[in-house]
PDB file of N, CA and C in Angstrom:
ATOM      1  N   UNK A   1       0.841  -1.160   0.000  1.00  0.00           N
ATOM      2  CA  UNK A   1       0.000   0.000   0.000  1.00  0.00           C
ATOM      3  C   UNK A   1       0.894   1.234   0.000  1.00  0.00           C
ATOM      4  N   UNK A   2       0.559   2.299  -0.675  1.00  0.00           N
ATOM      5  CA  UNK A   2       0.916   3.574  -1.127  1.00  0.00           C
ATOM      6  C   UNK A   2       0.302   4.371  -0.190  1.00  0.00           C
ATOM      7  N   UNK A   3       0.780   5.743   0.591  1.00  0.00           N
ATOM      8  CA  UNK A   3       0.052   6.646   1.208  1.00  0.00           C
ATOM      9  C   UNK A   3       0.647   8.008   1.383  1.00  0.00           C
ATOM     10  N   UNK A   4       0.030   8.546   0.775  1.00  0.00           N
ATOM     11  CA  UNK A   4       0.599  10.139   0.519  1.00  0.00           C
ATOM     12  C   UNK A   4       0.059  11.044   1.313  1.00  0.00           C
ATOM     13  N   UNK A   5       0.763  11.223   2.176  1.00  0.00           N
ATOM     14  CA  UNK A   5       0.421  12.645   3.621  1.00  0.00           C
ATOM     15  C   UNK A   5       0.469  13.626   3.172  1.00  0.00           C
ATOM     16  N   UNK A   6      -0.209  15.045   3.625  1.00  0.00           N
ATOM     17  CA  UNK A   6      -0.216  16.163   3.128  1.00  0.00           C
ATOM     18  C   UNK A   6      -0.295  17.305   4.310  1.00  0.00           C
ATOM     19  N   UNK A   7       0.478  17.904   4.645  1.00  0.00           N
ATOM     20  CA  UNK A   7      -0.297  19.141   5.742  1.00  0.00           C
ATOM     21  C   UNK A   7       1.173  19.789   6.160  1.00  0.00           C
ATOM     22  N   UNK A   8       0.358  21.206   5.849  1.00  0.00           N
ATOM     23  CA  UNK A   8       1.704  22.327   5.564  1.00  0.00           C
ATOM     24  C   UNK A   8       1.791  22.874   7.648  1.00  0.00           C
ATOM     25  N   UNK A   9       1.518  22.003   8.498  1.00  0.00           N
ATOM     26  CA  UNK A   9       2.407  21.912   9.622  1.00  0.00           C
ATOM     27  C   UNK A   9       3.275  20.873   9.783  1.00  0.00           C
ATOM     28  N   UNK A  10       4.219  20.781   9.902  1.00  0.00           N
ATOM     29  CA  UNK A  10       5.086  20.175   9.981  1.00  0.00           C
ATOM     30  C   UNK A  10       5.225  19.110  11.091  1.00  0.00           C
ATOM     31  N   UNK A  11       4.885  19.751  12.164  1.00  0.00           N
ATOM     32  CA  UNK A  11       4.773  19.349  13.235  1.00  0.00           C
ATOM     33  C   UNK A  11       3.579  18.046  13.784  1.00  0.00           C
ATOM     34  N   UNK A  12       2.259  18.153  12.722  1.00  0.00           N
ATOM     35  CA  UNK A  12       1.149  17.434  12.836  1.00  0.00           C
ATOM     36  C   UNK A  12       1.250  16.639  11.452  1.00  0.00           C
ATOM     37  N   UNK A  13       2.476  17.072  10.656  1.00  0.00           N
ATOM     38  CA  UNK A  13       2.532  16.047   9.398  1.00  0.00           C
ATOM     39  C   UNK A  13       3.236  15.132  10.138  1.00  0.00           C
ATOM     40  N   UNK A  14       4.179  15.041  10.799  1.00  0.00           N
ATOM     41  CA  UNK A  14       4.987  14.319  11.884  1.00  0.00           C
ATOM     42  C   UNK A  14       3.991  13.507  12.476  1.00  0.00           C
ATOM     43  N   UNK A  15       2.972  13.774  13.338  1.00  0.00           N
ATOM     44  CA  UNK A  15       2.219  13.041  14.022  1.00  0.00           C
ATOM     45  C   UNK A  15       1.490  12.147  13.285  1.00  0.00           C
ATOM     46  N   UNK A  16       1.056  12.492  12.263  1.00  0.00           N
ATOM     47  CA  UNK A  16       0.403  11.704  11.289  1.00  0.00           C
ATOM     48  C   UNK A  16       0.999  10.675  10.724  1.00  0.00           C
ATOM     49  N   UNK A  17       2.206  11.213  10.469  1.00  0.00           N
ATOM     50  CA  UNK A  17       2.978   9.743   9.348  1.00  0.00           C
ATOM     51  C   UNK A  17       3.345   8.605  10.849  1.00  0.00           C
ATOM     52  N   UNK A  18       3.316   8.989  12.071  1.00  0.00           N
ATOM     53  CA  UNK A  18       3.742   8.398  13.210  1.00  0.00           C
ATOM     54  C   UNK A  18       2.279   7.189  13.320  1.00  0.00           C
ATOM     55  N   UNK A  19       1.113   7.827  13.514  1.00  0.00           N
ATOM     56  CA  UNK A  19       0.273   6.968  13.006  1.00  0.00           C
ATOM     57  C   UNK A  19      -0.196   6.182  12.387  1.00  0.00           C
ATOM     58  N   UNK A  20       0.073   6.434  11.095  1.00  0.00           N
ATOM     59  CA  UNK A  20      -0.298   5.781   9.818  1.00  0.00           C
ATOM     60  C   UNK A  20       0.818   4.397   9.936  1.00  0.00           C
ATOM     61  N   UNK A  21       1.734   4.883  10.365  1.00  0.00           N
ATOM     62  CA  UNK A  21       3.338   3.827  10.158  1.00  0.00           C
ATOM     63  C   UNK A  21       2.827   2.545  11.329  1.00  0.00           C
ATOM     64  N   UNK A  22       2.291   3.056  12.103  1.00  0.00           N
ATOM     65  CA  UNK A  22       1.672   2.487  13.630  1.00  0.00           C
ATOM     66  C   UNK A  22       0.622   1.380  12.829  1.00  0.00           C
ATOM     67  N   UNK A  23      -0.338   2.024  12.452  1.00  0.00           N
ATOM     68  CA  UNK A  23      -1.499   1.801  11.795  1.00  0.00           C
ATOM     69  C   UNK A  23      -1.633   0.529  10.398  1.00  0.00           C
ATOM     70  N   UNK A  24      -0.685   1.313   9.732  1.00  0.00           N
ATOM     71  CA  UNK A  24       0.122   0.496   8.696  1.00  0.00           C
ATOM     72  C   UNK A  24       1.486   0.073   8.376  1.00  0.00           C
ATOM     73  N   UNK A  25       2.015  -0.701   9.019  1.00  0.00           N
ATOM     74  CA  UNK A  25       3.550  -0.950   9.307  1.00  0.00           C
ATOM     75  C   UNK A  25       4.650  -1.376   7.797  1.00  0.00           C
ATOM     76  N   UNK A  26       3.062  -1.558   6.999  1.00  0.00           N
ATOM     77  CA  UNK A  26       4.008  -2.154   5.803  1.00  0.00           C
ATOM     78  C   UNK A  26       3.796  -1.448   4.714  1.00  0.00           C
ATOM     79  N   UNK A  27       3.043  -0.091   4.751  1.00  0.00           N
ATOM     80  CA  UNK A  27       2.751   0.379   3.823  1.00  0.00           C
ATOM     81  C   UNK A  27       4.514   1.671   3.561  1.00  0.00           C
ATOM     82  N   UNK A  28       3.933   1.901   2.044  1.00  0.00           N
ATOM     83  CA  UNK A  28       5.286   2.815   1.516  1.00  0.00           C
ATOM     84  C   UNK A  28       4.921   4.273   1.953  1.00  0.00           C
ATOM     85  N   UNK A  29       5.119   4.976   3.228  1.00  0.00           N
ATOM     86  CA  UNK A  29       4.213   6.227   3.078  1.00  0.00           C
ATOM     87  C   UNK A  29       5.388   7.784   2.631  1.00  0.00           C
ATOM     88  N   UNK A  30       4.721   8.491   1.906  1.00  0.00           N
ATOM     89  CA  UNK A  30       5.500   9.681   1.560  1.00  0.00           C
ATOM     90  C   UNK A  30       5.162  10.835   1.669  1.00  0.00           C
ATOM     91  N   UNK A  31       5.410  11.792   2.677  1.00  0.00           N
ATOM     92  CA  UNK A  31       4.788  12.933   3.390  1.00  0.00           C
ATOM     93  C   UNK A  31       5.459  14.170   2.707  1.00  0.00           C
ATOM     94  N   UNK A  32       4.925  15.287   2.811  1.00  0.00           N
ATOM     95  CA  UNK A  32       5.300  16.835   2.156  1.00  0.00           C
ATOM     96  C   UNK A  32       4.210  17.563   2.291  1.00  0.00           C
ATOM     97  N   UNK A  33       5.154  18.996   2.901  1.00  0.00           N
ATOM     98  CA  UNK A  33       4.342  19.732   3.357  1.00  0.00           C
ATOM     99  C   UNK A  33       3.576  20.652   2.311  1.00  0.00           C
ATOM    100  N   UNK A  34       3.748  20.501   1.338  1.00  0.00           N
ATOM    101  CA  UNK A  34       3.405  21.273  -0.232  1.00  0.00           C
ATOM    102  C   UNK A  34       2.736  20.809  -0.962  1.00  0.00           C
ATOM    103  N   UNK A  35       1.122  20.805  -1.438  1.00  0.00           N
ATOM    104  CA  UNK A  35       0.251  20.674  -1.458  1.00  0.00           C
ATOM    105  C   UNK A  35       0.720  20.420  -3.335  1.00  0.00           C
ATOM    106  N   UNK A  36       0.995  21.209  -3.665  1.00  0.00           N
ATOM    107  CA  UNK A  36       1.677  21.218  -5.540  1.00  0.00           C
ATOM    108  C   UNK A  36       3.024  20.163  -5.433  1.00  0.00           C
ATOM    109  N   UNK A  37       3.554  20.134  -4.560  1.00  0.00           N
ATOM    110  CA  UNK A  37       4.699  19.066  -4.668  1.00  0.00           C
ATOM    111  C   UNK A  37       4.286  17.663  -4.385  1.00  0.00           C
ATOM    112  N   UNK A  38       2.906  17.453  -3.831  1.00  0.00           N
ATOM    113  CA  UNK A  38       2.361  16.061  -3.535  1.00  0.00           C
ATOM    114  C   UNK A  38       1.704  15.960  -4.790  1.00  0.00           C
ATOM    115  N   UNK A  39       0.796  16.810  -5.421  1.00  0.00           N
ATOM    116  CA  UNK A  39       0.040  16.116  -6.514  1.00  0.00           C
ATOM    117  C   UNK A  39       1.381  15.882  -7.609  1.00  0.00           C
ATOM    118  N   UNK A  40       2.517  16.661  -7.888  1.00  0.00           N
ATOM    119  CA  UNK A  40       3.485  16.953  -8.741  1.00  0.00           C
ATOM    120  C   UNK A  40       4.114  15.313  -8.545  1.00  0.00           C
ATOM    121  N   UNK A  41       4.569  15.099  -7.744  1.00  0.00           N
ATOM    122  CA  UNK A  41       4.964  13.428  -6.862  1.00  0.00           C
ATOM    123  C   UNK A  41       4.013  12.320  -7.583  1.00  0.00           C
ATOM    124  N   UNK A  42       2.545  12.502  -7.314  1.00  0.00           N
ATOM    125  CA  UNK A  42       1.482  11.898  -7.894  1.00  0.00           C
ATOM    126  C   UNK A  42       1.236  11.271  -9.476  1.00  0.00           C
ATOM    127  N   UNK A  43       1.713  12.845 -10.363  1.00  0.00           N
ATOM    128  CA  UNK A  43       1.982  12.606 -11.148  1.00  0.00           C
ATOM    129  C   UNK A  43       3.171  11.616 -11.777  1.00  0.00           C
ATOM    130  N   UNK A  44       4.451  11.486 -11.367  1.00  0.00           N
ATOM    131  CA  UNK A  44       5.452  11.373 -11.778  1.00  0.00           C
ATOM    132  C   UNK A  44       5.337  10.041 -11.051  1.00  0.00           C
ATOM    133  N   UNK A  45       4.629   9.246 -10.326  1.00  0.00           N
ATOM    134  CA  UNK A  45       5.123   8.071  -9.126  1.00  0.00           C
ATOM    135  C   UNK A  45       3.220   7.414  -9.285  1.00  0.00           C
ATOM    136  N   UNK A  46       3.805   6.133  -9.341  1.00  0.00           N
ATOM    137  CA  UNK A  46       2.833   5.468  -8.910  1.00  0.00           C
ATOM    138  C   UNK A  46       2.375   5.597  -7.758  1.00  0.00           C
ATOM    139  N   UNK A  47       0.761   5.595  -7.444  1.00  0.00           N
ATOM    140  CA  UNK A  47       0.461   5.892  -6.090  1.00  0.00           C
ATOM    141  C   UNK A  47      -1.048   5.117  -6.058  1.00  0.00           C
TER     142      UNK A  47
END
């Protein structure tokens, strides 16, 4: 599984990927705080 985080705090993008990793231990997850650099990622990367 693929999971693409998004949220321009840094601090609660942190908490989140801490979860998800918890949540989902085997998934590939890839976080950024830049809303155009995640869909841009999207584009270019299987997801």
């Amino acid at each position: 599984m693929k999971i693409i985080v998004v949220d321009n705090e840094p601090d609660r993008l942190e908490e989140l990927v801490k979860c998800l990793r918890a949540a989902f231990p085997n998934a590939e997850i890839t976080d950024f705080t830049s809303p155009s650099l995640a869909v841009q990622y999207s584009f270019e990367n299987p997801v």
